[in-house]
PDB file of N, CA and C in Angstrom:
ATOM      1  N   UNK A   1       4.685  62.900  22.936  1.00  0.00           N
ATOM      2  CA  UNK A   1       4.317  62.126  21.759  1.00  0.00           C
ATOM      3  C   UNK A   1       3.220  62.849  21.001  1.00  0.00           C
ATOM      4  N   UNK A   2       3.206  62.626  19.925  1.00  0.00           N
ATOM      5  CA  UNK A   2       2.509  63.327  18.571  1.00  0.00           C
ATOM      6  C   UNK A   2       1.054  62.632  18.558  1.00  0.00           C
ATOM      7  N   UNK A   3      -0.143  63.284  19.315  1.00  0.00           N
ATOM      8  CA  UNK A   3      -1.911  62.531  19.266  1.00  0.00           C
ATOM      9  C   UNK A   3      -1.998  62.675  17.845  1.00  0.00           C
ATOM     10  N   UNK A   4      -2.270  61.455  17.554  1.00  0.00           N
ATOM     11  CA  UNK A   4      -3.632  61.238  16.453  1.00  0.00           C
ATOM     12  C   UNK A   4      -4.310  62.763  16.361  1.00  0.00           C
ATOM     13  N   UNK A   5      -4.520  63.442  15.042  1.00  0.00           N
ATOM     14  CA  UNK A   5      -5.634  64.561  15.547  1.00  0.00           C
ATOM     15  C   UNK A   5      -6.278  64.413  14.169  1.00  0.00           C
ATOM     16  N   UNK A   6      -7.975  64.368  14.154  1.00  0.00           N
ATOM     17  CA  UNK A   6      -8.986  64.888  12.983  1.00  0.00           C
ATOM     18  C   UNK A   6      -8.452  64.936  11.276  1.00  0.00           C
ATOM     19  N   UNK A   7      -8.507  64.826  10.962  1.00  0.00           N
ATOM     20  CA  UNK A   7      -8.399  65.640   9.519  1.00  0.00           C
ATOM     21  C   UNK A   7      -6.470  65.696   8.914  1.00  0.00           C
ATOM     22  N   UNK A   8      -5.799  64.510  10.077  1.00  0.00           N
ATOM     23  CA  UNK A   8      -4.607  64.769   9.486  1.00  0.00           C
ATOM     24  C   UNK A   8      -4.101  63.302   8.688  1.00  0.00           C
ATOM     25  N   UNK A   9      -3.683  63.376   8.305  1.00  0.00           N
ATOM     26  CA  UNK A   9      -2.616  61.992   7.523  1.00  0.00           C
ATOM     27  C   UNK A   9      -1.830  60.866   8.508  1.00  0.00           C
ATOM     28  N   UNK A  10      -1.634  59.987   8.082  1.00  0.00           N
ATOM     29  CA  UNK A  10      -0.373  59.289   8.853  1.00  0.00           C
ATOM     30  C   UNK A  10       0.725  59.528   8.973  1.00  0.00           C
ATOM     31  N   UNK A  11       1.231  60.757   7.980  1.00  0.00           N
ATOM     32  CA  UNK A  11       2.360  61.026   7.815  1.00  0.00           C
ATOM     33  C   UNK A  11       2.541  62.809   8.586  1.00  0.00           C
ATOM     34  N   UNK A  12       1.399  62.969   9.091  1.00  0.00           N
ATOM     35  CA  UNK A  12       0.927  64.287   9.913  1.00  0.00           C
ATOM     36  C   UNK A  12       0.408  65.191   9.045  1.00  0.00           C
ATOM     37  N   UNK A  13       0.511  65.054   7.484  1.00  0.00           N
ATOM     38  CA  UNK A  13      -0.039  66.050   6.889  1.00  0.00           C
ATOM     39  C   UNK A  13      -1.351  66.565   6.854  1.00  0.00           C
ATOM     40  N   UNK A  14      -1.783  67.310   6.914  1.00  0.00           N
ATOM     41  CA  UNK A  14      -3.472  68.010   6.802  1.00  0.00           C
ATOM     42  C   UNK A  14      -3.602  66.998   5.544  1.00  0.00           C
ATOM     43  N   UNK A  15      -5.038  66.068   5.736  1.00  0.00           N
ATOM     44  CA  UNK A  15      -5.648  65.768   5.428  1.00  0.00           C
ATOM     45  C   UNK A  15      -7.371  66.265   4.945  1.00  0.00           C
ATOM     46  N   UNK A  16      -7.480  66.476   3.249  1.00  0.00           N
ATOM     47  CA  UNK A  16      -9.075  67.209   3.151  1.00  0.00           C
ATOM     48  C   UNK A  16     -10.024  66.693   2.927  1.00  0.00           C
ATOM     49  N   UNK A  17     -10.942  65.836   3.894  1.00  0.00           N
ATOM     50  CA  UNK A  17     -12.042  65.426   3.977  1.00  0.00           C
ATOM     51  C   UNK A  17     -12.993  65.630   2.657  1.00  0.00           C
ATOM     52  N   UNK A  18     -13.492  66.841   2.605  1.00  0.00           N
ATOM     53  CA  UNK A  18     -14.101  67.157   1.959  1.00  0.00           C
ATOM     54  C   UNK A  18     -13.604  66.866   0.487  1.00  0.00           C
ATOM     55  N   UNK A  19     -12.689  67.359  -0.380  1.00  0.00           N
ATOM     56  CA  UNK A  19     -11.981  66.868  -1.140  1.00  0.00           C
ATOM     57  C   UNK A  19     -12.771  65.401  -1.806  1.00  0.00           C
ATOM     58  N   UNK A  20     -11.858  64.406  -0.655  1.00  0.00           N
ATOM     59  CA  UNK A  20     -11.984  63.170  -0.846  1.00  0.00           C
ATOM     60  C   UNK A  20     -13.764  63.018  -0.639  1.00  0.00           C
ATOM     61  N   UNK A  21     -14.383  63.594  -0.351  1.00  0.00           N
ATOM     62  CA  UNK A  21     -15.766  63.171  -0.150  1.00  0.00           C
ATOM     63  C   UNK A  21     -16.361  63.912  -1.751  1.00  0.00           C
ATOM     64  N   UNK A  22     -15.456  65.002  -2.236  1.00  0.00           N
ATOM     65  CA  UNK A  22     -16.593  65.048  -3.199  1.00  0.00           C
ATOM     66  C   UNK A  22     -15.736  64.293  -4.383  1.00  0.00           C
ATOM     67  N   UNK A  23     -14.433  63.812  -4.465  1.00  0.00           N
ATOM     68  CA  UNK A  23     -14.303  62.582  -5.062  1.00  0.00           C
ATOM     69  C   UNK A  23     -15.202  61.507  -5.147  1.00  0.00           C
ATOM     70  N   UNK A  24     -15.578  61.324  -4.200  1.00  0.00           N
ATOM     71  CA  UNK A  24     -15.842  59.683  -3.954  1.00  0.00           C
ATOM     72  C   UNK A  24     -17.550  59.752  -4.605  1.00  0.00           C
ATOM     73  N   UNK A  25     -18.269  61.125  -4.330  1.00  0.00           N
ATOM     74  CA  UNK A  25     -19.650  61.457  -4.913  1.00  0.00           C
ATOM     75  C   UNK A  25     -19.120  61.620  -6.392  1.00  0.00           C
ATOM     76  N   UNK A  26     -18.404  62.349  -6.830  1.00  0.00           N
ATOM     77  CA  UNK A  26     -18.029  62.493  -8.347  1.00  0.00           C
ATOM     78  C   UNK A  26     -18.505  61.088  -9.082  1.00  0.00           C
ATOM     79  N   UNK A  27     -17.432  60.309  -8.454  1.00  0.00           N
ATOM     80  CA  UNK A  27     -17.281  58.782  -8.806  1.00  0.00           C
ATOM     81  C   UNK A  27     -18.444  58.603  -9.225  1.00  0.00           C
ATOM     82  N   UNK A  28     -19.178  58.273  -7.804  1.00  0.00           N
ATOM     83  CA  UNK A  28     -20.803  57.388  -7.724  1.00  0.00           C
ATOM     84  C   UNK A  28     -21.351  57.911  -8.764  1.00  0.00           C
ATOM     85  N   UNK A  29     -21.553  59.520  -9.014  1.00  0.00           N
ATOM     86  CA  UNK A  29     -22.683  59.625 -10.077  1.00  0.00           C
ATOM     87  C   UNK A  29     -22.123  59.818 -11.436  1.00  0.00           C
ATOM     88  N   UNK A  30     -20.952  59.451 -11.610  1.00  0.00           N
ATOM     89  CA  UNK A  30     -20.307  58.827 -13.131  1.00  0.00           C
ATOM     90  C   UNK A  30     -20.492  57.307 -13.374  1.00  0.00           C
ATOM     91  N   UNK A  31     -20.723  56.770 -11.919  1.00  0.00           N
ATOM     92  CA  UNK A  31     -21.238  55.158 -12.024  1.00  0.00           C
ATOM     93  C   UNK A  31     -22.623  55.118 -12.465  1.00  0.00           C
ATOM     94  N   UNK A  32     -23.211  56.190 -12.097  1.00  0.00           N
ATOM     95  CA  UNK A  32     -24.708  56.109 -12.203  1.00  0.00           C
ATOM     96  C   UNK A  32     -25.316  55.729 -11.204  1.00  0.00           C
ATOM     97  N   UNK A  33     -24.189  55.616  -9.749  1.00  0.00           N
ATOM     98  CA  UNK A  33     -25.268  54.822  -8.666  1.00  0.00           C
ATOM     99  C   UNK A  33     -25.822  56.021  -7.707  1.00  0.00           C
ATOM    100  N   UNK A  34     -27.304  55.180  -7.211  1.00  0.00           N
ATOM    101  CA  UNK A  34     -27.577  56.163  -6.173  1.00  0.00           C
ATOM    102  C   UNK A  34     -26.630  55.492  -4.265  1.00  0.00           C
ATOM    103  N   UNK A  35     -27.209  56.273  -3.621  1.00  0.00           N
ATOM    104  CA  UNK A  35     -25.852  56.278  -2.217  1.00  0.00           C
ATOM    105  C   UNK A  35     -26.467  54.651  -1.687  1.00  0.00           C
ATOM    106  N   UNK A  36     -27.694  54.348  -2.248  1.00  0.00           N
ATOM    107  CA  UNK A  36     -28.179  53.271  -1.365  1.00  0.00           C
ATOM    108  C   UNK A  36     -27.971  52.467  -2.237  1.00  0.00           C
ATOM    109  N   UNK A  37     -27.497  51.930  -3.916  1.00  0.00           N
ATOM    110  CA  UNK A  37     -27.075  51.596  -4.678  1.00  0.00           C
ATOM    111  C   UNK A  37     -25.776  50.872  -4.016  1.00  0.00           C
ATOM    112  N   UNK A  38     -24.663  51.746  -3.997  1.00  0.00           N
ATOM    113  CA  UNK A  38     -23.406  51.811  -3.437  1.00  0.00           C
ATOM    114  C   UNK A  38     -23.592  51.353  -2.464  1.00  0.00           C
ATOM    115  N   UNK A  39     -23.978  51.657  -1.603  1.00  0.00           N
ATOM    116  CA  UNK A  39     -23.674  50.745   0.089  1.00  0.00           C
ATOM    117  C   UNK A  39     -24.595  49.526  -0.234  1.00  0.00           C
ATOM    118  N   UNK A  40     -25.387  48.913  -0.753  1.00  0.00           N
ATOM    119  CA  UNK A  40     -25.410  47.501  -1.236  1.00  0.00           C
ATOM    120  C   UNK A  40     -24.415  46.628  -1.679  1.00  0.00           C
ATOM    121  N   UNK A  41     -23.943  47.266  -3.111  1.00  0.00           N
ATOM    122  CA  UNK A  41     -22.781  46.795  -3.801  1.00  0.00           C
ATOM    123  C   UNK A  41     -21.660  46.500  -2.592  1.00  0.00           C
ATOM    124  N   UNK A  42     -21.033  47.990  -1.576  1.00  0.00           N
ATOM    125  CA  UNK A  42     -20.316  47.807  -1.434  1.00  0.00           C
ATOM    126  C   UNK A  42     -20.473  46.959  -0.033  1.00  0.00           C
ATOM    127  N   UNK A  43     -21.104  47.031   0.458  1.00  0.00           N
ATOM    128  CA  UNK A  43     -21.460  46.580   2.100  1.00  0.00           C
ATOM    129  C   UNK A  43     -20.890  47.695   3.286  1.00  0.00           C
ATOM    130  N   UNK A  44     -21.064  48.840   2.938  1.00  0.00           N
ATOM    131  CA  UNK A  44     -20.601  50.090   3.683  1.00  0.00           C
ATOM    132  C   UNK A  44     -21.993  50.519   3.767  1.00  0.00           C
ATOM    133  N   UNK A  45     -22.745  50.927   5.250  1.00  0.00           N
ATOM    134  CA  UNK A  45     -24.001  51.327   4.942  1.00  0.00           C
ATOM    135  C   UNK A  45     -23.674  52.768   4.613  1.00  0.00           C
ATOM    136  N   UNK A  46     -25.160  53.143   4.114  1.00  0.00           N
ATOM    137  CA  UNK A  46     -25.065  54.326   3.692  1.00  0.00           C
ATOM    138  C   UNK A  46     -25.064  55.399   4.555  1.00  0.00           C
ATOM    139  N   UNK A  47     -25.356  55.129   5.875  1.00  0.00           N
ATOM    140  CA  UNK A  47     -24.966  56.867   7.079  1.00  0.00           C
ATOM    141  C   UNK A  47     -23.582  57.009   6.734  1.00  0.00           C
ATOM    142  N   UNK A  48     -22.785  56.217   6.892  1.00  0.00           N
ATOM    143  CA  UNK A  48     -21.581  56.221   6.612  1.00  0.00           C
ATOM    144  C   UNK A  48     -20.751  56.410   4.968  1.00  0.00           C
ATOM    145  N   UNK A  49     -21.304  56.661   4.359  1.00  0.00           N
ATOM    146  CA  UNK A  49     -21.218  56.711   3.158  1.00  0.00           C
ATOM    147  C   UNK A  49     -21.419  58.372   2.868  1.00  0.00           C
ATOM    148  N   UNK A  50     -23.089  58.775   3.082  1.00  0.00           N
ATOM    149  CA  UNK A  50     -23.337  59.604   3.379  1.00  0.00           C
ATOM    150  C   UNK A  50     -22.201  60.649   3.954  1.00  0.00           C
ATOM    151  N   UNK A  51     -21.528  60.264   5.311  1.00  0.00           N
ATOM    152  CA  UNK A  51     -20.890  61.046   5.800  1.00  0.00           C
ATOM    153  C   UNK A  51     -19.629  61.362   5.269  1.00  0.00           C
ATOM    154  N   UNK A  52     -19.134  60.394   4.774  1.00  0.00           N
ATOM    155  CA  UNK A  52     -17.773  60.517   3.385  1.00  0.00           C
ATOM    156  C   UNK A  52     -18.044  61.310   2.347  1.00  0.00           C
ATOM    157  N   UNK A  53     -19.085  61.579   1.794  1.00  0.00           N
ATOM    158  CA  UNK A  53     -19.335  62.686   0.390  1.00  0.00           C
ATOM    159  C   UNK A  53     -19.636  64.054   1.366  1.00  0.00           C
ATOM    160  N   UNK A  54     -20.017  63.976   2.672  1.00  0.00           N
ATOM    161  CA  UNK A  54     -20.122  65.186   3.240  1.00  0.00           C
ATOM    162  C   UNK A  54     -18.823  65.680   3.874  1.00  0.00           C
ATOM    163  N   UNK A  55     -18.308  64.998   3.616  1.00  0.00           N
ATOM    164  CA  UNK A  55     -16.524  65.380   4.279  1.00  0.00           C
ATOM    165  C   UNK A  55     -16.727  65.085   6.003  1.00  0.00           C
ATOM    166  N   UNK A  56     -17.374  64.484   6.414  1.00  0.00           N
ATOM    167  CA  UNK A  56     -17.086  64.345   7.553  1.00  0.00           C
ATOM    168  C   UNK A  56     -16.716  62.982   8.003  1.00  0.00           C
ATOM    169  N   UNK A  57     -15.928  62.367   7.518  1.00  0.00           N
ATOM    170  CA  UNK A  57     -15.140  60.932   8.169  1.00  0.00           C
ATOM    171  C   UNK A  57     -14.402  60.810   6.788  1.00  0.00           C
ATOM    172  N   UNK A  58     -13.571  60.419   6.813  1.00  0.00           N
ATOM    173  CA  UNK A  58     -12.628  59.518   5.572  1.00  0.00           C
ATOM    174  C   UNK A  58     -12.777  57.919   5.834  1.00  0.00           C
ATOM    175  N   UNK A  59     -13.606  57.584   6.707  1.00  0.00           N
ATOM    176  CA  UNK A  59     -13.839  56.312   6.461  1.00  0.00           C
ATOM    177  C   UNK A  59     -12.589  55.268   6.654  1.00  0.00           C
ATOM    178  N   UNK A  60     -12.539  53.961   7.079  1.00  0.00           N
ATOM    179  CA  UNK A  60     -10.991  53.156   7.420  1.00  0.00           C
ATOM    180  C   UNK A  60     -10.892  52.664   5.745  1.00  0.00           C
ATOM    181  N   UNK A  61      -9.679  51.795   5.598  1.00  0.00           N
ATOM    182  CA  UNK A  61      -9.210  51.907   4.430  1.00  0.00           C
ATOM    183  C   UNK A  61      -9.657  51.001   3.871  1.00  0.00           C
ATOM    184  N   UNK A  62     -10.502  49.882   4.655  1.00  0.00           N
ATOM    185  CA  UNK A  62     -11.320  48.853   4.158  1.00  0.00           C
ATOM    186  C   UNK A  62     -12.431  49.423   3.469  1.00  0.00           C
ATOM    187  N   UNK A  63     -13.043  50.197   3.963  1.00  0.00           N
ATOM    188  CA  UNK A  63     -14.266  51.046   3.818  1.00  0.00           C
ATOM    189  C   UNK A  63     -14.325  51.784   2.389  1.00  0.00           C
ATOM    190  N   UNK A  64     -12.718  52.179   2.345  1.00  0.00           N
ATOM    191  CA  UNK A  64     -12.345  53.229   0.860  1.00  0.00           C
ATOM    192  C   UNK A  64     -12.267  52.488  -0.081  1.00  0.00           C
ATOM    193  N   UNK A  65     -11.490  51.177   0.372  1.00  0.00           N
ATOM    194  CA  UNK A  65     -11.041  50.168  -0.874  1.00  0.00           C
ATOM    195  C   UNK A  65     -12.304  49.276  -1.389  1.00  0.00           C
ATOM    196  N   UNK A  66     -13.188  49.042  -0.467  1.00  0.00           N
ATOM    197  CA  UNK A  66     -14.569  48.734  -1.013  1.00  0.00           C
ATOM    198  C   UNK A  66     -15.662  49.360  -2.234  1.00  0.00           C
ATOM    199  N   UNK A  67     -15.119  50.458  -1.480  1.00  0.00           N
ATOM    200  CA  UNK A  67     -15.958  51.854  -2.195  1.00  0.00           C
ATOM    201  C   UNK A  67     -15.122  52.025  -3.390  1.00  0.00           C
ATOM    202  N   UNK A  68     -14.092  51.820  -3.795  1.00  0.00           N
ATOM    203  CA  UNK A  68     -12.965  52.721  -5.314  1.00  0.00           C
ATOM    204  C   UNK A  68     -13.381  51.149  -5.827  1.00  0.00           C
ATOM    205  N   UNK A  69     -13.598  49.739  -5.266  1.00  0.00           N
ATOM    206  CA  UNK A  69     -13.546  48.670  -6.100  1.00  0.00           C
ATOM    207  C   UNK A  69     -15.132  49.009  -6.905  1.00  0.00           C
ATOM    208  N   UNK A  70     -16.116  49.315  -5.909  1.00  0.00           N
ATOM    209  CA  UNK A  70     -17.845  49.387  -6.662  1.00  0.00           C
ATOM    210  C   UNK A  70     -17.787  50.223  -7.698  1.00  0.00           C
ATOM    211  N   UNK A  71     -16.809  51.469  -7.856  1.00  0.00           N
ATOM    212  CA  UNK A  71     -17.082  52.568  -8.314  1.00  0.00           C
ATOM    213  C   UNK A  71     -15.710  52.587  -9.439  1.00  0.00           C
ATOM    214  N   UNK A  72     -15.318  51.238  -9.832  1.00  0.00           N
ATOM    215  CA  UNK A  72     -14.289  51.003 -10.267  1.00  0.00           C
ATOM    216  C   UNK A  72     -12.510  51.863 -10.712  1.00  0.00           C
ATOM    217  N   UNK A  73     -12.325  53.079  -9.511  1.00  0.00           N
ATOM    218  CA  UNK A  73     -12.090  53.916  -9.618  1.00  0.00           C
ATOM    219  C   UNK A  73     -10.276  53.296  -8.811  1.00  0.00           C
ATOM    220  N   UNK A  74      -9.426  53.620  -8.968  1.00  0.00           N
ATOM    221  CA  UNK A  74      -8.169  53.107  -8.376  1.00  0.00           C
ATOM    222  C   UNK A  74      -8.258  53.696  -7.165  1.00  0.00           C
ATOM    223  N   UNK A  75      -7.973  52.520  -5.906  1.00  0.00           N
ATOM    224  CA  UNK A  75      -7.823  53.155  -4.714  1.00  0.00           C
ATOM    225  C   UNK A  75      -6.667  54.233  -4.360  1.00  0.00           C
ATOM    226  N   UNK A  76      -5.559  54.125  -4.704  1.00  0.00           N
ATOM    227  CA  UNK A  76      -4.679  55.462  -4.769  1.00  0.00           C
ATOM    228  C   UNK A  76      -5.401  56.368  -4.766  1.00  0.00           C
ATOM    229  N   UNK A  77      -6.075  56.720  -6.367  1.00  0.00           N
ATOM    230  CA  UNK A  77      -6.617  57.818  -6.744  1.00  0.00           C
ATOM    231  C   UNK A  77      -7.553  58.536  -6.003  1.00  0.00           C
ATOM    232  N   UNK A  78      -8.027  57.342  -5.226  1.00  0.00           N
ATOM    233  CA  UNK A  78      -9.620  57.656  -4.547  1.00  0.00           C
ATOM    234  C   UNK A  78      -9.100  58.636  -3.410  1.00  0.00           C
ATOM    235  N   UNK A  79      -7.869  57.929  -2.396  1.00  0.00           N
ATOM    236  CA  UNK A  79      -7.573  58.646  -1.400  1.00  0.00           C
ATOM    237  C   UNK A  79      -6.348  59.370  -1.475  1.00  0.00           C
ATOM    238  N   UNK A  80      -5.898  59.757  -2.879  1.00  0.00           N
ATOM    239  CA  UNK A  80      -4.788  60.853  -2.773  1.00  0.00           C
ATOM    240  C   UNK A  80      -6.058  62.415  -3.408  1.00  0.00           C
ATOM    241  N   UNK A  81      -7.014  61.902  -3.157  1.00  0.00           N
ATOM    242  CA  UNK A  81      -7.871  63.285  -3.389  1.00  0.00           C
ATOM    243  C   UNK A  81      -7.735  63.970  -2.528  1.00  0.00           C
ATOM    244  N   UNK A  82      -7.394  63.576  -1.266  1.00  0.00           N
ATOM    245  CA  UNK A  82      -7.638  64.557   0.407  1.00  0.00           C
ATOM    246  C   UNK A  82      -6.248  64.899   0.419  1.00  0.00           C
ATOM    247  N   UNK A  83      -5.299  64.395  -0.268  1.00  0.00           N
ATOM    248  CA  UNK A  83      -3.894  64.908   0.329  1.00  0.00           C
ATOM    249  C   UNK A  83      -3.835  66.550   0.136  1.00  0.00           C
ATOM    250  N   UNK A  84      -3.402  67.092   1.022  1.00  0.00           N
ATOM    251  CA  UNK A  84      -3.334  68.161   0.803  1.00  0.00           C
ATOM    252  C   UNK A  84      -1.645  68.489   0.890  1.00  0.00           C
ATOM    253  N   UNK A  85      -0.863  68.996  -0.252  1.00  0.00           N
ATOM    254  CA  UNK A  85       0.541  69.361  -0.275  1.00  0.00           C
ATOM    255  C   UNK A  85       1.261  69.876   0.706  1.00  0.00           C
ATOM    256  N   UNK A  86       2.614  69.187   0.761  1.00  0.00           N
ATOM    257  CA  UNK A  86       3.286  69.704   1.776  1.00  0.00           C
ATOM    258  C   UNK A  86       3.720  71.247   1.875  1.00  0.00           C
ATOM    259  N   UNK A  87       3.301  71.476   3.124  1.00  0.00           N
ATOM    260  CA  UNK A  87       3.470  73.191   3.282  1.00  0.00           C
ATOM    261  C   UNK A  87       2.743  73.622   3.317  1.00  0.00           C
ATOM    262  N   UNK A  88       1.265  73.056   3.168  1.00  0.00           N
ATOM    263  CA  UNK A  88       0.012  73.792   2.880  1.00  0.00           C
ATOM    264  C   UNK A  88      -1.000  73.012   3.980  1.00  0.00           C
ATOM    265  N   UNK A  89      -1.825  74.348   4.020  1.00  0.00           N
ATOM    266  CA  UNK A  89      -2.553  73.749   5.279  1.00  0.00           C
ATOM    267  C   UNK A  89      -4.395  74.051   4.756  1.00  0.00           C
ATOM    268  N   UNK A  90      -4.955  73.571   5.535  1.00  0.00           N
ATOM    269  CA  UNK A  90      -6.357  73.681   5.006  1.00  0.00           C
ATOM    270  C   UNK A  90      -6.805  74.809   5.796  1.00  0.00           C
TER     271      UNK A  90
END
């Protein structure tokens, strides 16, 4: 059977952290918010927040959809930033 591994998709594709983390910072400072701003609004603290603009967690999907609602940004959009194309690897 196929483990769960790091940095991949549900669908097995390489997934890019980073990507989606400097999406999600793009966002915030087109909102104008600072990181402790955002994890108020959103109720995501900010280590964890933090660690999403640093590419290190993608965060669960509650977590994302919280975050694209504060930052009024479409959740699709928010997390088809990390997709990385089929055939292609990071």
């Amino acid at each position: 059977m196929f483990e769960e591994q790091p940095g991949w998709g549900a669908d097995r594709r390489p997934y890019d952290f980073l990507a989606l983390g400097a999406a999600v910072a793009e966002a915030r400072h087109r909102a104008g918010l600072s990181l402790r701003e955002l994890a108020e609004r959103s109720g995501v603290v900010e280590p964890e927040l933090r660690s999403i603009e640093r590419g290190g967690t993608a965060g669960d999907l509650e977590v994302l959809h919280a975050v694209a609602h504060v930052l009024g940004v479409g959740f699709g959009a928010l997390i088809s930033a990390g997709d990385v194309p089929s055939g292609e690897s990071l």
